[in-house]
PDB file of N, CA and C in Angstrom:
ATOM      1  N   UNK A   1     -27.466 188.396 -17.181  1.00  0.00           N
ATOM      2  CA  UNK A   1     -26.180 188.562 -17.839  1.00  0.00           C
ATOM      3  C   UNK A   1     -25.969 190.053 -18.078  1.00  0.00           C
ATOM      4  N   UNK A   2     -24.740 190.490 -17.503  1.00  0.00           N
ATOM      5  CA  UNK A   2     -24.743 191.994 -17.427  1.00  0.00           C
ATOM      6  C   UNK A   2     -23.463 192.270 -19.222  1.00  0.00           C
ATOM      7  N   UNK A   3     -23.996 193.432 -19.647  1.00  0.00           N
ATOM      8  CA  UNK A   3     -23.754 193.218 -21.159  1.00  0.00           C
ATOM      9  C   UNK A   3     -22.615 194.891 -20.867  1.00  0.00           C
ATOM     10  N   UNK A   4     -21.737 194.937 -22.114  1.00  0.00           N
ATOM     11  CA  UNK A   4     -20.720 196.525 -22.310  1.00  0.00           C
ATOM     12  C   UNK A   4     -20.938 196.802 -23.764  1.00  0.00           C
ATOM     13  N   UNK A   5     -20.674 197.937 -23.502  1.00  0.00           N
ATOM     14  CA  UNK A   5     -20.518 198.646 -25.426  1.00  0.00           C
ATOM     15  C   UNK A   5     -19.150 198.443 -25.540  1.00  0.00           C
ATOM     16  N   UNK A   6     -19.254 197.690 -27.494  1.00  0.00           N
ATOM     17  CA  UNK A   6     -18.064 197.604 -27.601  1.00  0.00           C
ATOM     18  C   UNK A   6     -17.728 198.697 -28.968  1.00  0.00           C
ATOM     19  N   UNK A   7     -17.384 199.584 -29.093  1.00  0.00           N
ATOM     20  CA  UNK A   7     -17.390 200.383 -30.034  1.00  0.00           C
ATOM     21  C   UNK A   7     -16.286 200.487 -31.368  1.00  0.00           C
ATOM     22  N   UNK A   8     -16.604 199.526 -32.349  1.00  0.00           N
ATOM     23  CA  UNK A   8     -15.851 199.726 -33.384  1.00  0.00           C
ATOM     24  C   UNK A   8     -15.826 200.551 -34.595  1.00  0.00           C
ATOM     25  N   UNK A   9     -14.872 200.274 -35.445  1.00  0.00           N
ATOM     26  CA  UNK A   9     -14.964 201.224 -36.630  1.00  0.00           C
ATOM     27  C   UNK A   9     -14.816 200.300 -38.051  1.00  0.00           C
ATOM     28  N   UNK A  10     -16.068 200.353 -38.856  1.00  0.00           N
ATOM     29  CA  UNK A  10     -15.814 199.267 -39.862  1.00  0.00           C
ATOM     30  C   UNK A  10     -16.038 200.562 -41.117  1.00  0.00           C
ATOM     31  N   UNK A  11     -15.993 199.843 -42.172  1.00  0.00           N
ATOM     32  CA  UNK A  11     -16.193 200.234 -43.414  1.00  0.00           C
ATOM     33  C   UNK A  11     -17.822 200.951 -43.810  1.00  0.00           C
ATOM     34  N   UNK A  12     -17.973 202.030 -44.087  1.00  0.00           N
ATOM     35  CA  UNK A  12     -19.636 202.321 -43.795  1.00  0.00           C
ATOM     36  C   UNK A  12     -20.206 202.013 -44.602  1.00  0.00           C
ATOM     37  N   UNK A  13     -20.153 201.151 -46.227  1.00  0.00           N
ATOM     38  CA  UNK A  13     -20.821 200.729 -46.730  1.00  0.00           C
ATOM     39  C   UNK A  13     -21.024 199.110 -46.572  1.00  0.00           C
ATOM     40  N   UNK A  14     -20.191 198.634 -45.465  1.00  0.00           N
ATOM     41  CA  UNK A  14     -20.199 197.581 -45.016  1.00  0.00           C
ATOM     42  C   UNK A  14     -21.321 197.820 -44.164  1.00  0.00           C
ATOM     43  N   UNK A  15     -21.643 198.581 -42.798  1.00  0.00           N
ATOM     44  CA  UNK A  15     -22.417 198.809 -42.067  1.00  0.00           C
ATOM     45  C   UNK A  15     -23.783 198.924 -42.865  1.00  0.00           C
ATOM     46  N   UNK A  16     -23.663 200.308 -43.850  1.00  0.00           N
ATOM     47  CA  UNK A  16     -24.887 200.275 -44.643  1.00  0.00           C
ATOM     48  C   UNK A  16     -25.551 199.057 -45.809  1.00  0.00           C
ATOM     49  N   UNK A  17     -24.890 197.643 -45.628  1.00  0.00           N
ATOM     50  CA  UNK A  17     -25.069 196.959 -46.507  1.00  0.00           C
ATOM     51  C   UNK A  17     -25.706 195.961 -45.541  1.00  0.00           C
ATOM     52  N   UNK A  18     -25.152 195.876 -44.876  1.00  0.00           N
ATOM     53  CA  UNK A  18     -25.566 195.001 -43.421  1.00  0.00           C
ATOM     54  C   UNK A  18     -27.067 195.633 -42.511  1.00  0.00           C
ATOM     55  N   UNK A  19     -27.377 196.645 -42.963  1.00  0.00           N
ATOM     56  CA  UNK A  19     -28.499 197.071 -42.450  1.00  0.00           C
ATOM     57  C   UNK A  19     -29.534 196.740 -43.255  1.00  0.00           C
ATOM     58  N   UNK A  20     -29.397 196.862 -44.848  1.00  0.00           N
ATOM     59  CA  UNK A  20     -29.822 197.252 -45.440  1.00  0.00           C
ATOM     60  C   UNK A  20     -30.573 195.405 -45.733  1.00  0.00           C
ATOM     61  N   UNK A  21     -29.845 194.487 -45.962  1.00  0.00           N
ATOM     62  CA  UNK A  21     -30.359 193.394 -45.803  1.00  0.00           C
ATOM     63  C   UNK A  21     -30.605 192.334 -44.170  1.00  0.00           C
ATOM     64  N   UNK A  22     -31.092 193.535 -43.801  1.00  0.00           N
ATOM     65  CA  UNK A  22     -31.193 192.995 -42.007  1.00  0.00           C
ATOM     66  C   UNK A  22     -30.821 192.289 -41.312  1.00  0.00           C
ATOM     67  N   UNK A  23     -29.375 192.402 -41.443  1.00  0.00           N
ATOM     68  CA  UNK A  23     -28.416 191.375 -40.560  1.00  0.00           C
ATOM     69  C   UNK A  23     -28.399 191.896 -39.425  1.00  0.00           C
ATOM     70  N   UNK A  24     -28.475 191.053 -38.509  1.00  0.00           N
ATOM     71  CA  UNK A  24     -27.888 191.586 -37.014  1.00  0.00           C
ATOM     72  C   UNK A  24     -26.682 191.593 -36.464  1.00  0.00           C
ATOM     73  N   UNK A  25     -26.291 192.464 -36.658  1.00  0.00           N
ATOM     74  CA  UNK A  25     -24.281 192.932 -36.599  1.00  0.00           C
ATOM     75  C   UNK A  25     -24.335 192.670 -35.404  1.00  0.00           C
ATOM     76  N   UNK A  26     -24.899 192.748 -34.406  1.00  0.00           N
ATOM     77  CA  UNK A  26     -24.574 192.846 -32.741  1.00  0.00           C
ATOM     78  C   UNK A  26     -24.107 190.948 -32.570  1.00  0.00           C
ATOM     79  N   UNK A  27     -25.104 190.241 -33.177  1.00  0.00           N
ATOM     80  CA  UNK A  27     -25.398 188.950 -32.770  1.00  0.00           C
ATOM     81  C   UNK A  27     -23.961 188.398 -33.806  1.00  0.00           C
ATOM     82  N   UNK A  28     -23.697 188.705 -34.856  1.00  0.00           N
ATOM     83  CA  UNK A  28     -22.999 188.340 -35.892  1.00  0.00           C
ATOM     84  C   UNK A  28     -21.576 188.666 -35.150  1.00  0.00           C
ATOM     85  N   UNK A  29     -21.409 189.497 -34.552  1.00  0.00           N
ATOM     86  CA  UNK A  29     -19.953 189.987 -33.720  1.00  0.00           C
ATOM     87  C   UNK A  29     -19.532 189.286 -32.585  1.00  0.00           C
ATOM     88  N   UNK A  30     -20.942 188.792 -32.067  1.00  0.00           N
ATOM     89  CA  UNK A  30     -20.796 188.533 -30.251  1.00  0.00           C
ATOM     90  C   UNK A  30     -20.678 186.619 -30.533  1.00  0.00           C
ATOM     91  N   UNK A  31     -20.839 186.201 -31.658  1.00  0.00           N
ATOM     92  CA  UNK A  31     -20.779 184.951 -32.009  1.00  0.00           C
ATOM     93  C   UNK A  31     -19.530 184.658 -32.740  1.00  0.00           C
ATOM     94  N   UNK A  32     -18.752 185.434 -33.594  1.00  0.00           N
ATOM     95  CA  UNK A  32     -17.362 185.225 -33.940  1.00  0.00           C
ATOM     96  C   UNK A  32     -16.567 185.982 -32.624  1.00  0.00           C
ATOM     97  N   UNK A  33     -16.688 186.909 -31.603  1.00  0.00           N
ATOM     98  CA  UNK A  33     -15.812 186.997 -30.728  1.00  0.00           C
ATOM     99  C   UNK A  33     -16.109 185.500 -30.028  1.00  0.00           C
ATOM    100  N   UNK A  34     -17.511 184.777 -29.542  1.00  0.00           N
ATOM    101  CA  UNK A  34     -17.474 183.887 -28.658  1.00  0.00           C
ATOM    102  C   UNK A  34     -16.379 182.458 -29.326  1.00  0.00           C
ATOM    103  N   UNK A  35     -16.356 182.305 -30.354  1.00  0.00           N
ATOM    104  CA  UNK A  35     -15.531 181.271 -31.179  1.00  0.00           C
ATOM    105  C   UNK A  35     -13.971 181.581 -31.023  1.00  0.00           C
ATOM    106  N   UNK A  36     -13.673 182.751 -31.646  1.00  0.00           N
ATOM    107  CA  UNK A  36     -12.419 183.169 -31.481  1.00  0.00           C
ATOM    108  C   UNK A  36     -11.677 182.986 -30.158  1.00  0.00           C
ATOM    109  N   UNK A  37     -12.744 183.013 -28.892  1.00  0.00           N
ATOM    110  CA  UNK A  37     -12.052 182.851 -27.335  1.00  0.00           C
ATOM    111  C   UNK A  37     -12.201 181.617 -27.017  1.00  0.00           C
ATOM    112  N   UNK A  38     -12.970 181.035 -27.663  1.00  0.00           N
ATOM    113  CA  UNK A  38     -13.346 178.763 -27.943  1.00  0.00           C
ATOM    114  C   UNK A  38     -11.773 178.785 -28.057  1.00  0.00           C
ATOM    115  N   UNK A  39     -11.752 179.301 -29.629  1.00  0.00           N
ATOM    116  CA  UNK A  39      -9.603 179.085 -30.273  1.00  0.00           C
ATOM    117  C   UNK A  39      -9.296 178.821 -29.532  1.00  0.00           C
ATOM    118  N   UNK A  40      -8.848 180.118 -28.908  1.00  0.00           N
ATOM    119  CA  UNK A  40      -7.781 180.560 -28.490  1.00  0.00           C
ATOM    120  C   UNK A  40      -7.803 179.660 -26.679  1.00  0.00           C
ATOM    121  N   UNK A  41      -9.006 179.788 -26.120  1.00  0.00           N
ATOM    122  CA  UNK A  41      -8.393 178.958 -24.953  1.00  0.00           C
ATOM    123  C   UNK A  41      -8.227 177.182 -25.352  1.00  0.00           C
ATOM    124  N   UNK A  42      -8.590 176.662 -26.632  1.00  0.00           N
ATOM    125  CA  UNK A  42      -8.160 175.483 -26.536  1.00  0.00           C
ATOM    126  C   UNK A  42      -6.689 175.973 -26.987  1.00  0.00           C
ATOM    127  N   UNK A  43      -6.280 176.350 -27.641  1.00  0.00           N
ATOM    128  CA  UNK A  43      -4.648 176.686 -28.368  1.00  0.00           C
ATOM    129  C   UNK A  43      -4.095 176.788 -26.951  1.00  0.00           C
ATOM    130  N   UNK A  44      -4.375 177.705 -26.245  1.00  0.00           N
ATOM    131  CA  UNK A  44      -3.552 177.763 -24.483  1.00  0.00           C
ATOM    132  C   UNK A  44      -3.892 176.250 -23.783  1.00  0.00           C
ATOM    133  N   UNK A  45      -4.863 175.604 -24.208  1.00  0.00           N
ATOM    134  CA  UNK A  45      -4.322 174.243 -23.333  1.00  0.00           C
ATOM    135  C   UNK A  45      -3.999 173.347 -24.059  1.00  0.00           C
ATOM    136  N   UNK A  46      -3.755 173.548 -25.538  1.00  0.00           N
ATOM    137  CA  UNK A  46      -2.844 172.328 -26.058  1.00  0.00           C
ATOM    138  C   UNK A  46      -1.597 172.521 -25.943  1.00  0.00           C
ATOM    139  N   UNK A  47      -1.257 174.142 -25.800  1.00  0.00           N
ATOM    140  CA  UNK A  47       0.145 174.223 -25.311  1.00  0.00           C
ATOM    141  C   UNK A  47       0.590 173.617 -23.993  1.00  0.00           C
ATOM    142  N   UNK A  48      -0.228 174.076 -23.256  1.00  0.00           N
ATOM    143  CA  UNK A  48       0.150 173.352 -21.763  1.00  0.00           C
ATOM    144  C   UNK A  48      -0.487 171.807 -21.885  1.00  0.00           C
ATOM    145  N   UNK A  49      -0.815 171.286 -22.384  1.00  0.00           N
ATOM    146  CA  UNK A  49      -0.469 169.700 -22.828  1.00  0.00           C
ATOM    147  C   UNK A  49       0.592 169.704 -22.854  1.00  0.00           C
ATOM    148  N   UNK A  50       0.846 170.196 -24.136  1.00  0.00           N
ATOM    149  CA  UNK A  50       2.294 169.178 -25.077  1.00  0.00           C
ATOM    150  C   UNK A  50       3.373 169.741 -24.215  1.00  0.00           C
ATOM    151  N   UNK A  51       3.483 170.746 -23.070  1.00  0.00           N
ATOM    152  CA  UNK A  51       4.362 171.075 -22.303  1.00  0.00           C
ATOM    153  C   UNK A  51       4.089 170.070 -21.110  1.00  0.00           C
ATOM    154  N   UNK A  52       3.032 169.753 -20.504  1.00  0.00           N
ATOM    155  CA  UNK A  52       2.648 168.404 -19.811  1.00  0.00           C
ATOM    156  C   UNK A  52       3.281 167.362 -19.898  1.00  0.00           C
ATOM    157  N   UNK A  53       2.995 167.060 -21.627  1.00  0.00           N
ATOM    158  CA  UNK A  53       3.627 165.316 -21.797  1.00  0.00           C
ATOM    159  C   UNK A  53       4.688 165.748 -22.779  1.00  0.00           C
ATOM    160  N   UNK A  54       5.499 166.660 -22.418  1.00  0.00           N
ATOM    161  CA  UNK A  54       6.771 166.551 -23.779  1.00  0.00           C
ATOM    162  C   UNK A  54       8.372 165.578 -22.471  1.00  0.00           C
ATOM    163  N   UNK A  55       7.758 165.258 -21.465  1.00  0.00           N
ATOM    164  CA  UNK A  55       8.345 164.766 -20.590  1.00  0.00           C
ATOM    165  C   UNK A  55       8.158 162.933 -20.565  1.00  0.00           C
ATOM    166  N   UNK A  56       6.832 163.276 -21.410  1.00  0.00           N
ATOM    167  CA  UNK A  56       6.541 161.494 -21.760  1.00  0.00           C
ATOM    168  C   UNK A  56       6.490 161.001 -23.083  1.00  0.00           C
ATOM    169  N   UNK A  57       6.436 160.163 -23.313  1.00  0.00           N
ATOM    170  CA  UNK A  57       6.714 159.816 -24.983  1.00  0.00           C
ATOM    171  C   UNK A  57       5.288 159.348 -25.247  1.00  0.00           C
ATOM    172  N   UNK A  58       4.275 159.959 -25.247  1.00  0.00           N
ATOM    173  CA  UNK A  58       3.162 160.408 -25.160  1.00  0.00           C
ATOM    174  C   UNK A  58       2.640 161.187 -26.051  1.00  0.00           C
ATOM    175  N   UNK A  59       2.205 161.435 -27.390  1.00  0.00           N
ATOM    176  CA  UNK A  59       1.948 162.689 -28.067  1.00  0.00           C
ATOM    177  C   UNK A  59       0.630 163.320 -27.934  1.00  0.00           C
ATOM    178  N   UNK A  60      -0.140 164.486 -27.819  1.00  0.00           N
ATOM    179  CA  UNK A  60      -0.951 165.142 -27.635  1.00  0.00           C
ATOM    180  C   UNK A  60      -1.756 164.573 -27.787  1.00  0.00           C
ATOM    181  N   UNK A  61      -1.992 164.087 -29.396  1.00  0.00           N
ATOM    182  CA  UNK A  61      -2.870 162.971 -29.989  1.00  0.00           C
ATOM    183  C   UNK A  61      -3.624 162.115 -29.486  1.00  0.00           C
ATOM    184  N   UNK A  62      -2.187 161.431 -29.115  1.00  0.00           N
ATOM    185  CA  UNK A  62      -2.642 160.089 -28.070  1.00  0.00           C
ATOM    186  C   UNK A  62      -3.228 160.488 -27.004  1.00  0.00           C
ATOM    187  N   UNK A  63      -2.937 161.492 -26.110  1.00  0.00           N
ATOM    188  CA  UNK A  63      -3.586 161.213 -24.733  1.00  0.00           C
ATOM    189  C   UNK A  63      -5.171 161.679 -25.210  1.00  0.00           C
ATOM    190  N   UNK A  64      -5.739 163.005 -26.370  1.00  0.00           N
ATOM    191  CA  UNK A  64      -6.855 163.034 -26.534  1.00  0.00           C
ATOM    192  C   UNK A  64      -7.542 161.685 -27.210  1.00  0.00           C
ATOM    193  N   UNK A  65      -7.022 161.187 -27.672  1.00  0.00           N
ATOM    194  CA  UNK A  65      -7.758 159.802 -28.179  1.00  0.00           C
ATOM    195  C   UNK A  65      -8.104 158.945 -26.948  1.00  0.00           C
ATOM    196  N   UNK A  66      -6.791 158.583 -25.957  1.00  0.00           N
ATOM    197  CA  UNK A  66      -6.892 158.221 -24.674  1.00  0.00           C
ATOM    198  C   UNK A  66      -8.906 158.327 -24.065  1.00  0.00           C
ATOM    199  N   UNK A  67      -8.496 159.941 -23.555  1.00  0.00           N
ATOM    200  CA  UNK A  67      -9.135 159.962 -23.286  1.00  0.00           C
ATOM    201  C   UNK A  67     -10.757 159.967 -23.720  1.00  0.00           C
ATOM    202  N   UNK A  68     -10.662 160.585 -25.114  1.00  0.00           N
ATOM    203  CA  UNK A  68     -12.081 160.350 -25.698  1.00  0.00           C
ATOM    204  C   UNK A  68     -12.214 159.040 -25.355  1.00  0.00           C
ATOM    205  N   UNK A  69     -11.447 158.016 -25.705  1.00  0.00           N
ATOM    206  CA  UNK A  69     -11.907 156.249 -25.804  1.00  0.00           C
ATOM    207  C   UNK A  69     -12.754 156.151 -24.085  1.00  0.00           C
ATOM    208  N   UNK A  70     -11.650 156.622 -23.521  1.00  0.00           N
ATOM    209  CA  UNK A  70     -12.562 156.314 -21.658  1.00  0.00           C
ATOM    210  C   UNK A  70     -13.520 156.737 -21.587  1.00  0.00           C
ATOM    211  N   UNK A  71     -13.567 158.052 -22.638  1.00  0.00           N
ATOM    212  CA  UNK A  71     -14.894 158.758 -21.764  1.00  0.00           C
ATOM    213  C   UNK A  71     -16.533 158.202 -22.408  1.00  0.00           C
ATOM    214  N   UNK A  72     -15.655 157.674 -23.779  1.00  0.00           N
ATOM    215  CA  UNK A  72     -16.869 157.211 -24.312  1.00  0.00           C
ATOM    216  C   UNK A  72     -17.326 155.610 -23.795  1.00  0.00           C
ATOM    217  N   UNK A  73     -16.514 155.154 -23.336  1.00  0.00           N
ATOM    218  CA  UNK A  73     -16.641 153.775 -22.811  1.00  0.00           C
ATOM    219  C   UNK A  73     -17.349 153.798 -21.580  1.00  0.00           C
ATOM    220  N   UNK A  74     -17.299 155.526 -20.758  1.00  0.00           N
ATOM    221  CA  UNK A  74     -17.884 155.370 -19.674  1.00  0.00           C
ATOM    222  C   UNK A  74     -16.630 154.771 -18.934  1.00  0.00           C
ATOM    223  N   UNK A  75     -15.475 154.897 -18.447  1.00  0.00           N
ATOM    224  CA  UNK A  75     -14.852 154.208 -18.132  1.00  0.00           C
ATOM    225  C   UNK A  75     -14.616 154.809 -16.685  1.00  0.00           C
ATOM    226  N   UNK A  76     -14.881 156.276 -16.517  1.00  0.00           N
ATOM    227  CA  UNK A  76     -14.288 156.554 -15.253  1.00  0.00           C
ATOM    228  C   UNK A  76     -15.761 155.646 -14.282  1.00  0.00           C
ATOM    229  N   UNK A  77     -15.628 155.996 -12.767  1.00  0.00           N
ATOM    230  CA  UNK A  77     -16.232 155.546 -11.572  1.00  0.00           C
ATOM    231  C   UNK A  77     -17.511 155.884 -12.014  1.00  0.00           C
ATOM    232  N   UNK A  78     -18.261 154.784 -11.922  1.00  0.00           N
ATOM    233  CA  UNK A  78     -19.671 154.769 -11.925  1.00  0.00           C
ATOM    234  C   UNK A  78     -20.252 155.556 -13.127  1.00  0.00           C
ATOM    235  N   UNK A  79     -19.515 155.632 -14.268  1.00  0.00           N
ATOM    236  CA  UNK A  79     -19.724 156.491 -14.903  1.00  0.00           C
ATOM    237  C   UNK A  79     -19.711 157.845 -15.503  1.00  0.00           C
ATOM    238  N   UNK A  80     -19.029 158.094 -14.244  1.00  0.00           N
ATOM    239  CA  UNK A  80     -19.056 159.819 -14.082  1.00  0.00           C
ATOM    240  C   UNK A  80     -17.978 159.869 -14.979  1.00  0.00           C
ATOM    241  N   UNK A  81     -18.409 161.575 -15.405  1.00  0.00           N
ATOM    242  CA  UNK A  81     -17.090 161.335 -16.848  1.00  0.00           C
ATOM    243  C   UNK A  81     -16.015 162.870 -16.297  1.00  0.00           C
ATOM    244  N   UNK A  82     -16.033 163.106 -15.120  1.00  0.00           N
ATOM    245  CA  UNK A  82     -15.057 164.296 -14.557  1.00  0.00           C
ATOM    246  C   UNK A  82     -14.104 163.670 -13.245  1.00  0.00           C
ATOM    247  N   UNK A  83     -13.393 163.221 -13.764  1.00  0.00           N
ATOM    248  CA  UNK A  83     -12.648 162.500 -12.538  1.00  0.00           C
ATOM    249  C   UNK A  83     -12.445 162.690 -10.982  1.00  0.00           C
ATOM    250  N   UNK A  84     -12.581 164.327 -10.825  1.00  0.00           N
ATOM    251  CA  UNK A  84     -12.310 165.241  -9.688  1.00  0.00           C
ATOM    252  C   UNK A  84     -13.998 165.151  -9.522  1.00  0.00           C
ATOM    253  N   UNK A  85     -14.387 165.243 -10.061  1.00  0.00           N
ATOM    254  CA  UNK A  85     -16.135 165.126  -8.893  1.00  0.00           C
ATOM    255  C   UNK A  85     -16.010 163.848  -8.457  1.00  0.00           C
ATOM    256  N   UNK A  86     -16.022 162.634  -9.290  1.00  0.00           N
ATOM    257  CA  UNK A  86     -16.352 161.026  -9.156  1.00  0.00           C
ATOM    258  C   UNK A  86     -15.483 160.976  -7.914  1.00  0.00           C
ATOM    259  N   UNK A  87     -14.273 161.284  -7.332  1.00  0.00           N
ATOM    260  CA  UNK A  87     -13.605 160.782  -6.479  1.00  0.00           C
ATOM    261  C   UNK A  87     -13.527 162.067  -5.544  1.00  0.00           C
ATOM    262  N   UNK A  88     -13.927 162.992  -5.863  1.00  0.00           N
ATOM    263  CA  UNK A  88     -14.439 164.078  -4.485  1.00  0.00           C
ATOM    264  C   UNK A  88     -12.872 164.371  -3.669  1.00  0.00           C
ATOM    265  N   UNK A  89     -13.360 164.009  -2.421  1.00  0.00           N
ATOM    266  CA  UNK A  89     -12.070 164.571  -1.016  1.00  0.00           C
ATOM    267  C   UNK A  89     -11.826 162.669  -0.691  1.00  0.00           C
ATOM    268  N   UNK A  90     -11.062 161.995  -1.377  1.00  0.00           N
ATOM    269  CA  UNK A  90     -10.928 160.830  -1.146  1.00  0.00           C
ATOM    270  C   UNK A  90      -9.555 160.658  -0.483  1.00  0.00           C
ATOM    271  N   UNK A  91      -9.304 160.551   0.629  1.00  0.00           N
ATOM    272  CA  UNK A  91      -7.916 160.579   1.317  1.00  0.00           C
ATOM    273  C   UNK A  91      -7.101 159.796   0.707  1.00  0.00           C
ATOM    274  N   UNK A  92      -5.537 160.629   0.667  1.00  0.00           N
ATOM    275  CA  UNK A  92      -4.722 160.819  -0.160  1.00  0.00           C
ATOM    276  C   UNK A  92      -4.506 159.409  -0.155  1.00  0.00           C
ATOM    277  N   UNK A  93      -4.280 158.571  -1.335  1.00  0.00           N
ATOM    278  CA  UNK A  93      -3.577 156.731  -1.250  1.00  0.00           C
ATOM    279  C   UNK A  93      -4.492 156.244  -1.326  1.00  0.00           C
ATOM    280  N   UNK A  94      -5.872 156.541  -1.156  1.00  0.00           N
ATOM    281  CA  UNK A  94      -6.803 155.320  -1.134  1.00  0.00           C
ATOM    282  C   UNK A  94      -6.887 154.931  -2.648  1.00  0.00           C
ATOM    283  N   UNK A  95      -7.323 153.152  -3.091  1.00  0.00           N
ATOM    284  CA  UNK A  95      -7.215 153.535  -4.617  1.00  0.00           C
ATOM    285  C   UNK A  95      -9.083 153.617  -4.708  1.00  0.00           C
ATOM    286  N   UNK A  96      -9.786 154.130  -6.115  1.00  0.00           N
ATOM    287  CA  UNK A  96     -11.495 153.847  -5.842  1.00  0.00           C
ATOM    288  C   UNK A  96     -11.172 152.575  -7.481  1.00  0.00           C
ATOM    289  N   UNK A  97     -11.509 151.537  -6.867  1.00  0.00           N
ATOM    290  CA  UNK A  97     -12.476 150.540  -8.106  1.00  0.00           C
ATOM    291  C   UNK A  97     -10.566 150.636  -9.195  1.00  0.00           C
ATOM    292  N   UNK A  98      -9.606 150.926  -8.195  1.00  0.00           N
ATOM    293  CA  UNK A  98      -8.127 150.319  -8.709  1.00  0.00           C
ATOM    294  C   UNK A  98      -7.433 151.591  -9.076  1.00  0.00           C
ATOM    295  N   UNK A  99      -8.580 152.897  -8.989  1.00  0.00           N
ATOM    296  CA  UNK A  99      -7.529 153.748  -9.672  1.00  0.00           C
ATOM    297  C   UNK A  99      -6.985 154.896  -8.562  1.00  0.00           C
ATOM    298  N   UNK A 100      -6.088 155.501  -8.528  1.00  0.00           N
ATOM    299  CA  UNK A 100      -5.671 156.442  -7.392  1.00  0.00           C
ATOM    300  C   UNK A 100      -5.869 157.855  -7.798  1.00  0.00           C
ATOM    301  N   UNK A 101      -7.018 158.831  -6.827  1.00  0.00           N
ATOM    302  CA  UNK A 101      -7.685 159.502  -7.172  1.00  0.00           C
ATOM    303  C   UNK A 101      -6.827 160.626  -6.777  1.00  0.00           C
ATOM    304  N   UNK A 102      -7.158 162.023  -7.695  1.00  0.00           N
ATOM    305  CA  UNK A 102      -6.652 163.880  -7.823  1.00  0.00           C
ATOM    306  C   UNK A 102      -6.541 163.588  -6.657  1.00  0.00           C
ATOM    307  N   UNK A 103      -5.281 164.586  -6.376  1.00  0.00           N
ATOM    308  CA  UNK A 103      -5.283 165.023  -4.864  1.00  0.00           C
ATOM    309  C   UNK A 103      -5.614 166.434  -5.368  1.00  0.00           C
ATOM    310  N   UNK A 104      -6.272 167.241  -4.708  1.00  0.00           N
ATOM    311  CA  UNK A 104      -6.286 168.807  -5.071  1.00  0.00           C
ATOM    312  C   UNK A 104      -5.611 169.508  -4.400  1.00  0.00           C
TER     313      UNK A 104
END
């Protein structure tokens, strides 16, 4: 994993307080940036959901409940819980086990 300097500017008795009871600022930073980009890319695909199904009377809700329920039931093909692997390059129309699979 290839790593960058990220160079900020905080408060220096913040820095010196944080040293001083041996926190690791590097690890403490690189773990609220990794969360903050968790947010923010689920926030960018619940938008493009509810822009998805604002065409169906469908609410966000529902289709994540939807789908948690399948996935926990095991419901897709053979188990597999990623729909686009389970049904691969399956020519276009065929149905697998009733259902009609991604075209990519």
């Amino acid at each position: 994993m290839s790593t960058t300097v990220l160079s900020i500017r905080i408060r220096r008795e913040l820095k010196e307080e944080a040293e001083e009871l041996g926190i690791d600022i590097r690890t403490i930073v690189e773990k609220a940036l990794e969360e903050e980009i968790r947010r923010a890319k689920f926030a960018r695909f619940r938008k493009l959901l509810e822009e998805a199904l604002s065409s169906t009377d469908i609410t966000v809700d529902e289709w994540v409940r939807t789908v948690e329920e399948g996935s926990s039931r095991g419901s897709f093909r053979d188990g597999c819980r990623v729909p686009s692997r389970c049904f691969g390059s399956v020519p276009v129309g065929t149905t697998v086990k009733g259902r009609v699979p991604r075209v990519r």
